[in-house]
PDB file of N, CA and C in Angstrom:
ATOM      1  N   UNK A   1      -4.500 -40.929 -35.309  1.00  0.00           N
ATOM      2  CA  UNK A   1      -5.427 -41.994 -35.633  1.00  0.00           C
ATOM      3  C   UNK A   1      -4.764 -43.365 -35.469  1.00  0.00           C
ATOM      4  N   UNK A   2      -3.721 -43.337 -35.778  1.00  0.00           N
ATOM      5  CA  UNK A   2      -2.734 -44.793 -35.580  1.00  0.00           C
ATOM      6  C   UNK A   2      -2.309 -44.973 -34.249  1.00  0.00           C
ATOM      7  N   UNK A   3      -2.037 -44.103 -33.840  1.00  0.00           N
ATOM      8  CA  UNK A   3      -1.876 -44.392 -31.927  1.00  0.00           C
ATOM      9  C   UNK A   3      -3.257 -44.649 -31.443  1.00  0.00           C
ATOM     10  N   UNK A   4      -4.200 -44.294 -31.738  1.00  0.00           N
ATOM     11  CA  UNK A   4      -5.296 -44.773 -31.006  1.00  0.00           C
ATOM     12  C   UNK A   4      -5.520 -46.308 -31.559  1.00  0.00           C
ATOM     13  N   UNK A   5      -5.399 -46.425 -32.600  1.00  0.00           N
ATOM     14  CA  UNK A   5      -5.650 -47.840 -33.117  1.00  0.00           C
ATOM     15  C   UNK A   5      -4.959 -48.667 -32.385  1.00  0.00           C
ATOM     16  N   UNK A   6      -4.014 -48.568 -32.334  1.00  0.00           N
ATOM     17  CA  UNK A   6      -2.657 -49.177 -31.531  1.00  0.00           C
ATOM     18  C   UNK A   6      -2.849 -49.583 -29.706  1.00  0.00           C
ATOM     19  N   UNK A   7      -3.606 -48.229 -29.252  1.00  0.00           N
ATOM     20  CA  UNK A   7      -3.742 -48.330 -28.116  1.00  0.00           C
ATOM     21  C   UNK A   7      -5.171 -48.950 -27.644  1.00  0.00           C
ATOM     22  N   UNK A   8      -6.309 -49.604 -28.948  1.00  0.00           N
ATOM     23  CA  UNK A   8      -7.147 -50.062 -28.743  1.00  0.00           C
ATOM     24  C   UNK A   8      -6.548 -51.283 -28.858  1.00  0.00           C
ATOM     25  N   UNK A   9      -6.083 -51.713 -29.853  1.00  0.00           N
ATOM     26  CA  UNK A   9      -5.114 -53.394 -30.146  1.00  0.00           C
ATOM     27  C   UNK A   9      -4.740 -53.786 -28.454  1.00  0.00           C
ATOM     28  N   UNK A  10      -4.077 -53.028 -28.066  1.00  0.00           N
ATOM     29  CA  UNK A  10      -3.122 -52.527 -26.618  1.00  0.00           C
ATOM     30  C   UNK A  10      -4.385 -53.599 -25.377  1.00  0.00           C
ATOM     31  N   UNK A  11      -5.304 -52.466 -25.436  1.00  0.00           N
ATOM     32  CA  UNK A  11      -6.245 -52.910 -24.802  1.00  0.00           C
ATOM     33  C   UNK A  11      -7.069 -54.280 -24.350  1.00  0.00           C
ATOM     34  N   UNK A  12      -7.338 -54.359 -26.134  1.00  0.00           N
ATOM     35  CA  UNK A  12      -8.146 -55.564 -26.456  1.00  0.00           C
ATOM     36  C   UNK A  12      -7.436 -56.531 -26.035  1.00  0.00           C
ATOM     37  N   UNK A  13      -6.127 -56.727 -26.125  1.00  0.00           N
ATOM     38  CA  UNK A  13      -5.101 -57.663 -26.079  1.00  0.00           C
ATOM     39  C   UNK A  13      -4.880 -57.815 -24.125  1.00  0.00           C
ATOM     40  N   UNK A  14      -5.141 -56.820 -23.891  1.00  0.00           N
ATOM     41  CA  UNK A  14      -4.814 -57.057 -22.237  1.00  0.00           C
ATOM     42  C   UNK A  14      -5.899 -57.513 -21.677  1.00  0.00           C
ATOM     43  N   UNK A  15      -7.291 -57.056 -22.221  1.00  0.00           N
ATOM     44  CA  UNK A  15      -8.549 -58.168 -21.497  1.00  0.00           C
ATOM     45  C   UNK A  15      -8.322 -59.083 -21.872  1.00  0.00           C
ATOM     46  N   UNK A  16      -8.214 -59.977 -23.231  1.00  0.00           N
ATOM     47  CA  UNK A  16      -8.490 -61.391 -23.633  1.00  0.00           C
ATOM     48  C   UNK A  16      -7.420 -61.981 -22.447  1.00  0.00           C
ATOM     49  N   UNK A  17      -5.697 -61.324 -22.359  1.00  0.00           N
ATOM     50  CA  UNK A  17      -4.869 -61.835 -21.857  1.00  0.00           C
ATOM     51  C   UNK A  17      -5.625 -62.349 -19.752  1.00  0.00           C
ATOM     52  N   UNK A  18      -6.300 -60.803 -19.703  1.00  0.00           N
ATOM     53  CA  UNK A  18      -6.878 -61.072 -18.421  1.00  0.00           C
ATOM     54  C   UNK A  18      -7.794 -62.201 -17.589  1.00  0.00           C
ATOM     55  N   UNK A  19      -8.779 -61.892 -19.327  1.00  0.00           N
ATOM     56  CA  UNK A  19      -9.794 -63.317 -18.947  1.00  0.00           C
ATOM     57  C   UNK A  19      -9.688 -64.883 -19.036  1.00  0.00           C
ATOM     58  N   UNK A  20      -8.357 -65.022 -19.794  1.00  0.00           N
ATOM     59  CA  UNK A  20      -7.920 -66.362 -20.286  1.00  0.00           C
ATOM     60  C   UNK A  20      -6.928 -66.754 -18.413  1.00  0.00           C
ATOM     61  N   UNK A  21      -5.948 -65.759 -17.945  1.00  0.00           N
ATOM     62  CA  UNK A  21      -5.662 -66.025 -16.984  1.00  0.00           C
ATOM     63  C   UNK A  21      -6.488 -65.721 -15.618  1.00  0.00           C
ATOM     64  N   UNK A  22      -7.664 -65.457 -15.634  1.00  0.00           N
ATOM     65  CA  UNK A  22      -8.906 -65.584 -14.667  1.00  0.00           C
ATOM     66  C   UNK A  22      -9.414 -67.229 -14.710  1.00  0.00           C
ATOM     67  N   UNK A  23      -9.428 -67.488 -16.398  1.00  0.00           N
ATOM     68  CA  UNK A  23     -10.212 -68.796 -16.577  1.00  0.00           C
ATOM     69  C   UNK A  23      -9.178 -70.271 -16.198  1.00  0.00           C
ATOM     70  N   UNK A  24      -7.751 -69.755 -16.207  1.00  0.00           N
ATOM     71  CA  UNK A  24      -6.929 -71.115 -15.941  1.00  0.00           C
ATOM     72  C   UNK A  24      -6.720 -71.033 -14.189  1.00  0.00           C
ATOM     73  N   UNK A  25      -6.106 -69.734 -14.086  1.00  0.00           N
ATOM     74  CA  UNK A  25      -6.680 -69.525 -12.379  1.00  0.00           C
ATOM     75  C   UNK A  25      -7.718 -69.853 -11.907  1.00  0.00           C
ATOM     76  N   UNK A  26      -9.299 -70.387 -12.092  1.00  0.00           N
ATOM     77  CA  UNK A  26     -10.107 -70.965 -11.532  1.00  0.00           C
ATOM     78  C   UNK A  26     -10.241 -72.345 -11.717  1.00  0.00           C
ATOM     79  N   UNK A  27      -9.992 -72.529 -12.828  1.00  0.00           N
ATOM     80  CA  UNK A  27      -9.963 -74.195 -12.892  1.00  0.00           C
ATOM     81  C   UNK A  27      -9.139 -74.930 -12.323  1.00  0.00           C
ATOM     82  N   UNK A  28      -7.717 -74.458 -11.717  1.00  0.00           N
ATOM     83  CA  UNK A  28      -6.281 -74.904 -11.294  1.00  0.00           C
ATOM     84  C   UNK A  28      -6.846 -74.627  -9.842  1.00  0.00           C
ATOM     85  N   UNK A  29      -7.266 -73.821  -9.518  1.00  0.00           N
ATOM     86  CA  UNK A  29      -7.681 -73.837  -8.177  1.00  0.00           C
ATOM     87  C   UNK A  29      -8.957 -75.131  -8.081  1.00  0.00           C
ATOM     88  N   UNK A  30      -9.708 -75.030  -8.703  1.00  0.00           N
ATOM     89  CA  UNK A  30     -10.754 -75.878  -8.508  1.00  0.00           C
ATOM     90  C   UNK A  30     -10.601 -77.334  -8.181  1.00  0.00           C
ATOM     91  N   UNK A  31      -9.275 -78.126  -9.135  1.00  0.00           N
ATOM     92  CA  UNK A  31      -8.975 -79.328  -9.352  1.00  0.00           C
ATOM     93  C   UNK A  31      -8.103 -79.620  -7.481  1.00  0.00           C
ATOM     94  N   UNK A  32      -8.463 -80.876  -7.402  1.00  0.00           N
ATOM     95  CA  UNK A  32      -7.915 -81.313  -6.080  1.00  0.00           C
ATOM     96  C   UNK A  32      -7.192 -82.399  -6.254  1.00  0.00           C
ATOM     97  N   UNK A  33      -6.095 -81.885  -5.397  1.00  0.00           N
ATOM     98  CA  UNK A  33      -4.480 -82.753  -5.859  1.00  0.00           C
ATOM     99  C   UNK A  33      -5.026 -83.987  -5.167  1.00  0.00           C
ATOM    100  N   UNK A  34      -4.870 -85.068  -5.761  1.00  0.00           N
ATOM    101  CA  UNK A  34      -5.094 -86.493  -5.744  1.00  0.00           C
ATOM    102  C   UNK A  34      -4.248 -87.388  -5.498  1.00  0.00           C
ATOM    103  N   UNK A  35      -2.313 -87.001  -5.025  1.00  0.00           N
ATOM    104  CA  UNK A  35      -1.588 -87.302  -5.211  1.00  0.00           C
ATOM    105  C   UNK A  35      -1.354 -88.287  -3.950  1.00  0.00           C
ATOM    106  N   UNK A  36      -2.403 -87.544  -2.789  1.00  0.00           N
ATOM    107  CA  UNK A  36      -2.224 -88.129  -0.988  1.00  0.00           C
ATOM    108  C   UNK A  36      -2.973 -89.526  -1.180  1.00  0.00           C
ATOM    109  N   UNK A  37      -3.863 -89.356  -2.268  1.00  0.00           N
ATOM    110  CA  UNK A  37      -4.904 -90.394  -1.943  1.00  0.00           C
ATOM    111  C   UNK A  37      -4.726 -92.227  -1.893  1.00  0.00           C
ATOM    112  N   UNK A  38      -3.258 -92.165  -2.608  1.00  0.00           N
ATOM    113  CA  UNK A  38      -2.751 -93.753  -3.463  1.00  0.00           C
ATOM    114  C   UNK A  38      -1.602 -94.298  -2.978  1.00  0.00           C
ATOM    115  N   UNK A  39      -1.272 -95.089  -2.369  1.00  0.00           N
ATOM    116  CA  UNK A  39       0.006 -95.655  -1.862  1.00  0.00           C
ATOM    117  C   UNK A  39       0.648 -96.613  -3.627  1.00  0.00           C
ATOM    118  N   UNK A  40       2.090 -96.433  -3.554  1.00  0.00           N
ATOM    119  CA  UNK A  40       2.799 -96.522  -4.675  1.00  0.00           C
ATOM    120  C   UNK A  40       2.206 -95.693  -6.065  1.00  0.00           C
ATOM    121  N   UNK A  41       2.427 -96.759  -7.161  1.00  0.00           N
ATOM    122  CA  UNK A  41       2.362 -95.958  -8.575  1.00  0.00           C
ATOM    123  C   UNK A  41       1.250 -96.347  -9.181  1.00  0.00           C
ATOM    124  N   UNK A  42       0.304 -95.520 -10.008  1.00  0.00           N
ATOM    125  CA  UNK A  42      -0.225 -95.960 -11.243  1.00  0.00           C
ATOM    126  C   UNK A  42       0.430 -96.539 -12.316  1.00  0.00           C
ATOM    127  N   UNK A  43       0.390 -97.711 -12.779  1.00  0.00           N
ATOM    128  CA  UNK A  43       1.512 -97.915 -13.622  1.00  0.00           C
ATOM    129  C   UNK A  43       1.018 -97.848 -15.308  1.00  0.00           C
ATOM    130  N   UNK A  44      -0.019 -97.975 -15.471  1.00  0.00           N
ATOM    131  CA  UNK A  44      -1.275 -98.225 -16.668  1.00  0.00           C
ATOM    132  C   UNK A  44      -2.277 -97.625 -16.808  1.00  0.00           C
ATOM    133  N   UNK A  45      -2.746 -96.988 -17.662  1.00  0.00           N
ATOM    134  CA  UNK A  45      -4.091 -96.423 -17.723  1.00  0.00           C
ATOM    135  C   UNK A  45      -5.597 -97.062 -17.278  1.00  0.00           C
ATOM    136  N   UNK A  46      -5.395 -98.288 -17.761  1.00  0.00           N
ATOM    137  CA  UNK A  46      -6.515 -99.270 -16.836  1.00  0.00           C
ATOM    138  C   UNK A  46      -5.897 -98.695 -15.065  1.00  0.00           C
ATOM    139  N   UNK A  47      -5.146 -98.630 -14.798  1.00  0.00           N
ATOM    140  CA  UNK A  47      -4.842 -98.943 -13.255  1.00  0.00           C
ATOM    141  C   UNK A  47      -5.417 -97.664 -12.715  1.00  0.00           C
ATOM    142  N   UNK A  48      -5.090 -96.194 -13.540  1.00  0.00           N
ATOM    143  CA  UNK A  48      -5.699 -94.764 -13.066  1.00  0.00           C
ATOM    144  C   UNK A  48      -7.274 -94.856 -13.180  1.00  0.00           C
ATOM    145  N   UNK A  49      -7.635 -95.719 -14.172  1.00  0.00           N
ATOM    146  CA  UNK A  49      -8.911 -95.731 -14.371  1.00  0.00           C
ATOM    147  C   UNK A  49     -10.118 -96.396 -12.950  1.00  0.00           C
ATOM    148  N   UNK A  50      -8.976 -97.515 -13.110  1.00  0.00           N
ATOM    149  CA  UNK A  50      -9.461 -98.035 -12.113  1.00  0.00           C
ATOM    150  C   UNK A  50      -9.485 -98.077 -10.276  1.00  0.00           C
ATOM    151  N   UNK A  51      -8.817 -96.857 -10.389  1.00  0.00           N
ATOM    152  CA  UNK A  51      -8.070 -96.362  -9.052  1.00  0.00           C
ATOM    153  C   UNK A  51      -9.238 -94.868  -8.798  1.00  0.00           C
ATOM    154  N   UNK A  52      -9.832 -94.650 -10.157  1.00  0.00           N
ATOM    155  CA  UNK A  52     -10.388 -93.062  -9.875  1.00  0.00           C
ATOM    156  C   UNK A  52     -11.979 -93.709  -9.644  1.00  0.00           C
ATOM    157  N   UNK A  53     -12.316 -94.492 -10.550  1.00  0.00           N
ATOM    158  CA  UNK A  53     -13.625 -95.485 -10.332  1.00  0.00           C
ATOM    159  C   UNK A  53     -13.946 -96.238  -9.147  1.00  0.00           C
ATOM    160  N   UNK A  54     -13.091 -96.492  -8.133  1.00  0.00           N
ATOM    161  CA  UNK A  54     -13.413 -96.482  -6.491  1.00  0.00           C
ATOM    162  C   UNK A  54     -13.780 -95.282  -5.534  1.00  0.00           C
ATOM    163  N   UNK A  55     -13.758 -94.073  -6.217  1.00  0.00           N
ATOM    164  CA  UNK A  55     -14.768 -92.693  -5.299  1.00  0.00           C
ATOM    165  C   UNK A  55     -15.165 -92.640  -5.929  1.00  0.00           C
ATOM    166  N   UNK A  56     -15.297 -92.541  -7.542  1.00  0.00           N
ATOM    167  CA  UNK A  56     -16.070 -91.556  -8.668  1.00  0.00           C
ATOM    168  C   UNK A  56     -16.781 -92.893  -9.269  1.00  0.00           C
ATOM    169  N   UNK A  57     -17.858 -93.135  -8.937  1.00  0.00           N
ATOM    170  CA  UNK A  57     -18.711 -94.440  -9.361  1.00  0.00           C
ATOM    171  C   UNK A  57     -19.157 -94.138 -10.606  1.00  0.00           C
ATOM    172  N   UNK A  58     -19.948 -92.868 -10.526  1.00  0.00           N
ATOM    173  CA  UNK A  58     -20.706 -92.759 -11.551  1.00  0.00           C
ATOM    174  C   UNK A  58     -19.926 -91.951 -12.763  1.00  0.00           C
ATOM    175  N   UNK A  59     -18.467 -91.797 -12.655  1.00  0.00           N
ATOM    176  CA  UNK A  59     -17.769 -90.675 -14.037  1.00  0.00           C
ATOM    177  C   UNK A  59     -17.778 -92.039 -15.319  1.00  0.00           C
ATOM    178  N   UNK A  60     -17.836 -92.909 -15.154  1.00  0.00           N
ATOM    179  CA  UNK A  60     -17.562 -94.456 -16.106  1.00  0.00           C
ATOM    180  C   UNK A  60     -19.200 -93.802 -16.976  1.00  0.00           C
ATOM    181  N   UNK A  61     -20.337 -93.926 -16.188  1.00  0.00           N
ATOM    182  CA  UNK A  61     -21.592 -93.359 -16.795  1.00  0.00           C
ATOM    183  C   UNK A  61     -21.837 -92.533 -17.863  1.00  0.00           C
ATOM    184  N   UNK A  62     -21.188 -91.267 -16.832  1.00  0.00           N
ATOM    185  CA  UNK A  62     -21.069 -90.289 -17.280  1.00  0.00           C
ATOM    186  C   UNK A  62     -20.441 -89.984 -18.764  1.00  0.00           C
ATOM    187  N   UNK A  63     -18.796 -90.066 -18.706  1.00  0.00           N
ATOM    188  CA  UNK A  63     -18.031 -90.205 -19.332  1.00  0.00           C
ATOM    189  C   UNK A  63     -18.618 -90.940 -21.094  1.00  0.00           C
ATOM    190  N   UNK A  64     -19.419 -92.016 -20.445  1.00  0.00           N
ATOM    191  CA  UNK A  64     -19.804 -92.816 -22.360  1.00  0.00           C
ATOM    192  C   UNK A  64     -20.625 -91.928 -22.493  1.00  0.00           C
ATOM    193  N   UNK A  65     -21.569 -90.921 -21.537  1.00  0.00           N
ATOM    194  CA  UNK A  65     -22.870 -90.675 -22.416  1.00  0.00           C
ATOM    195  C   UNK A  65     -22.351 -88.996 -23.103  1.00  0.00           C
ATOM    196  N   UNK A  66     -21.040 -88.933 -23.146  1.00  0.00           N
ATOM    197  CA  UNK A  66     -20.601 -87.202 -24.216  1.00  0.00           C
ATOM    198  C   UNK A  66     -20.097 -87.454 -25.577  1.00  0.00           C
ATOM    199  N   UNK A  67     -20.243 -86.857 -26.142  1.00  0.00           N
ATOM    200  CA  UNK A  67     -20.015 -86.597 -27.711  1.00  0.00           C
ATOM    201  C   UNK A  67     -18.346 -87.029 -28.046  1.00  0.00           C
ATOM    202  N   UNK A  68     -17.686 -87.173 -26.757  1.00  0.00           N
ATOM    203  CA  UNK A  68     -15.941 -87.325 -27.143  1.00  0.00           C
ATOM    204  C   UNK A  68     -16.403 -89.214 -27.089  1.00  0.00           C
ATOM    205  N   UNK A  69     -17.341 -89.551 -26.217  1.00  0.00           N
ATOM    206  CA  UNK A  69     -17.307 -91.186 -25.985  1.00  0.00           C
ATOM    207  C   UNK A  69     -17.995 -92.014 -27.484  1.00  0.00           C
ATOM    208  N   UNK A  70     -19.372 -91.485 -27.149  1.00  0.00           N
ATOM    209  CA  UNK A  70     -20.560 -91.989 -28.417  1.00  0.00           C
ATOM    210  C   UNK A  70     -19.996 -91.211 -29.572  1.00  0.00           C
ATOM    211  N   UNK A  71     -18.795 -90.222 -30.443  1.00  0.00           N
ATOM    212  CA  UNK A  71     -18.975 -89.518 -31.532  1.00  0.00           C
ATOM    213  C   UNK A  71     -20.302 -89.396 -32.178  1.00  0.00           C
ATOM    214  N   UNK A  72     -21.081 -88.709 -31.629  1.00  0.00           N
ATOM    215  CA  UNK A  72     -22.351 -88.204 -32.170  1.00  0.00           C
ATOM    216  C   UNK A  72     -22.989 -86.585 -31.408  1.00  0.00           C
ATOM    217  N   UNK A  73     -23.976 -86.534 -32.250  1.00  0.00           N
ATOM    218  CA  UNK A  73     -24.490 -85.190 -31.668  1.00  0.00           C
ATOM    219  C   UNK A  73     -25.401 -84.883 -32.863  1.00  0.00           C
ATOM    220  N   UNK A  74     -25.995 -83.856 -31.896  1.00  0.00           N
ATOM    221  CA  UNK A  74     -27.417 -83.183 -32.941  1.00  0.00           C
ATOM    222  C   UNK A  74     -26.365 -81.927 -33.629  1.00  0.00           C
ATOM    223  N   UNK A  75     -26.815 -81.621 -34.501  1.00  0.00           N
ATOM    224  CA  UNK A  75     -26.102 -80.344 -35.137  1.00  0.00           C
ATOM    225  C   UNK A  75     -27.126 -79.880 -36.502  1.00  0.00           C
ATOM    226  N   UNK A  76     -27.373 -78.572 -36.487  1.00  0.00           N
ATOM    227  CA  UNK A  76     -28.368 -78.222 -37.275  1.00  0.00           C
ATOM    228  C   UNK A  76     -27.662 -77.532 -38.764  1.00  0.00           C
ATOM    229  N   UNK A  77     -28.109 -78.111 -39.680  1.00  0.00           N
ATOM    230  CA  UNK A  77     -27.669 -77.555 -41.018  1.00  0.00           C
ATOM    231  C   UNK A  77     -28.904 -77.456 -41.675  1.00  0.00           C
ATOM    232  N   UNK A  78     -28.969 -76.738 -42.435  1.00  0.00           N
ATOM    233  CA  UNK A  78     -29.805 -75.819 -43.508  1.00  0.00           C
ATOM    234  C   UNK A  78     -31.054 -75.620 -42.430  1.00  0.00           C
ATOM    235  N   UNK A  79     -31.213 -75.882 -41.516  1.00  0.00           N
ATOM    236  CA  UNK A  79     -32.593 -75.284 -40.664  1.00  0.00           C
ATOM    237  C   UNK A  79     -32.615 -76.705 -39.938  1.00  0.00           C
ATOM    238  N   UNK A  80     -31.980 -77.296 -39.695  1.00  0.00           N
ATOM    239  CA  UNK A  80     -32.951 -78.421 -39.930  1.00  0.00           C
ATOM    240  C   UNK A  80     -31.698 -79.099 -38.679  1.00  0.00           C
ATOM    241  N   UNK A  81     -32.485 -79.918 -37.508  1.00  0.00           N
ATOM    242  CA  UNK A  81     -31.321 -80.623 -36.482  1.00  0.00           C
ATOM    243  C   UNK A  81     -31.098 -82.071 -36.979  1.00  0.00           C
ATOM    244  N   UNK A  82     -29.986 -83.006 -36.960  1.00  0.00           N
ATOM    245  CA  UNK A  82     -30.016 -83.737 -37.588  1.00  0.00           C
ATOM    246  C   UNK A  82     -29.000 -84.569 -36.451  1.00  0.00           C
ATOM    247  N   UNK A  83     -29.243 -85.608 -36.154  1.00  0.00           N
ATOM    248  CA  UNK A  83     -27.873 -86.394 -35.980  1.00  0.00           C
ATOM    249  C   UNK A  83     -26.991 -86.758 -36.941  1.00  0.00           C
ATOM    250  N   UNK A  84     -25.891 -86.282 -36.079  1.00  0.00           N
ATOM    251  CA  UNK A  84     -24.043 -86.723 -36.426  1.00  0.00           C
ATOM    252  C   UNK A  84     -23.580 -86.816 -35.762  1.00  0.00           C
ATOM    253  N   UNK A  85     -22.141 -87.899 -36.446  1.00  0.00           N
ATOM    254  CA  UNK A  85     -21.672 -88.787 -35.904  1.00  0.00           C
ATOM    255  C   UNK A  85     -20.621 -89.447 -36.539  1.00  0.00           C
ATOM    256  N   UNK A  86     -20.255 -90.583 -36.612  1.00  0.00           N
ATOM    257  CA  UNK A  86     -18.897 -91.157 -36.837  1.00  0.00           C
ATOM    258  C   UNK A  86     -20.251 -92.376 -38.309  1.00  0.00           C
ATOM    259  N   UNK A  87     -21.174 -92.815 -37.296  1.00  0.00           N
ATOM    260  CA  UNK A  87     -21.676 -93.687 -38.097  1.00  0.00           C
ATOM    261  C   UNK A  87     -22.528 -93.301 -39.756  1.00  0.00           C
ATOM    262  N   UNK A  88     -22.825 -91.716 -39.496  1.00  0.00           N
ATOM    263  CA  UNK A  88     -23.300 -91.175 -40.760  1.00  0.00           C
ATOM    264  C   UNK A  88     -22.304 -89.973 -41.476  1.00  0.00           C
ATOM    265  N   UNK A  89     -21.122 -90.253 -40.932  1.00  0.00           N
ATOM    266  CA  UNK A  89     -20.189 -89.119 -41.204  1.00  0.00           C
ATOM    267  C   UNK A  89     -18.767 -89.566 -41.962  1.00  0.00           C
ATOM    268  N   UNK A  90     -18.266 -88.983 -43.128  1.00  0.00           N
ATOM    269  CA  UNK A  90     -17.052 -89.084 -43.712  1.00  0.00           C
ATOM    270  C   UNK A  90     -15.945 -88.703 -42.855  1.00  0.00           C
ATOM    271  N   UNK A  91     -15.053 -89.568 -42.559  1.00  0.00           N
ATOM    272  CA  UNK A  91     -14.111 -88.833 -41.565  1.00  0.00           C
ATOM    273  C   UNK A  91     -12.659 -90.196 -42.033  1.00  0.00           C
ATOM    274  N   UNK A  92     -11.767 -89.858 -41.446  1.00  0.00           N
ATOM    275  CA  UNK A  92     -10.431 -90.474 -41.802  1.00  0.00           C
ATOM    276  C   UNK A  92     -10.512 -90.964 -40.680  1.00  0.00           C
ATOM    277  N   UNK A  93     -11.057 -91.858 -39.964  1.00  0.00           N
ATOM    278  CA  UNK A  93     -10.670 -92.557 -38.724  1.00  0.00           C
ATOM    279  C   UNK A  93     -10.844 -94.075 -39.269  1.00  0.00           C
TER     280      UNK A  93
END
């Protein structure tokens, strides 16, 4: 009974391990090295910003309208959807 337990642990442990390295293997493939595109250095974060915002027009858009930019979001408690956020929310920031 304990070897089988063991050899289910065994198991379980080798899919999660499988699907987590399926999921970084596609995203690492997906991303496109950007490195050809820039003569000298980025030296500042304004400068990457502003270096990626000459092909990618619309990621500046994009980018304010997610929950990491605006801190907000719908989220449903006791039944019920509610906005939250930074402006109706207790937080240490």
């Amino acid at each position: 009974m304990k070897a089988r337990r063991q050899i289910a642990k065994a198991k379980f442990l080798i899919a999660v391990l499988v699907v987590m390295l399926a999921g970084f293997t596609g995203s690492a493939l997906a991303a496109t090295d950007h490195s050809g595109f820039f003569e000298g250095t980025l030296d500042t974060g304004p400068d990457v910003t502003k270096a990626c915002l000459e092909c990618h027009e619309d990621a500046a858009e994009q980018v304010m309208g997610t929950t990491h930019w605006t801190w907000s979001s719908k989220q449903k408690i006791d039944g019920k959807t509610v906005h939250r956020g930074k402006v109706n929310a207790l937080n240490n920031f």
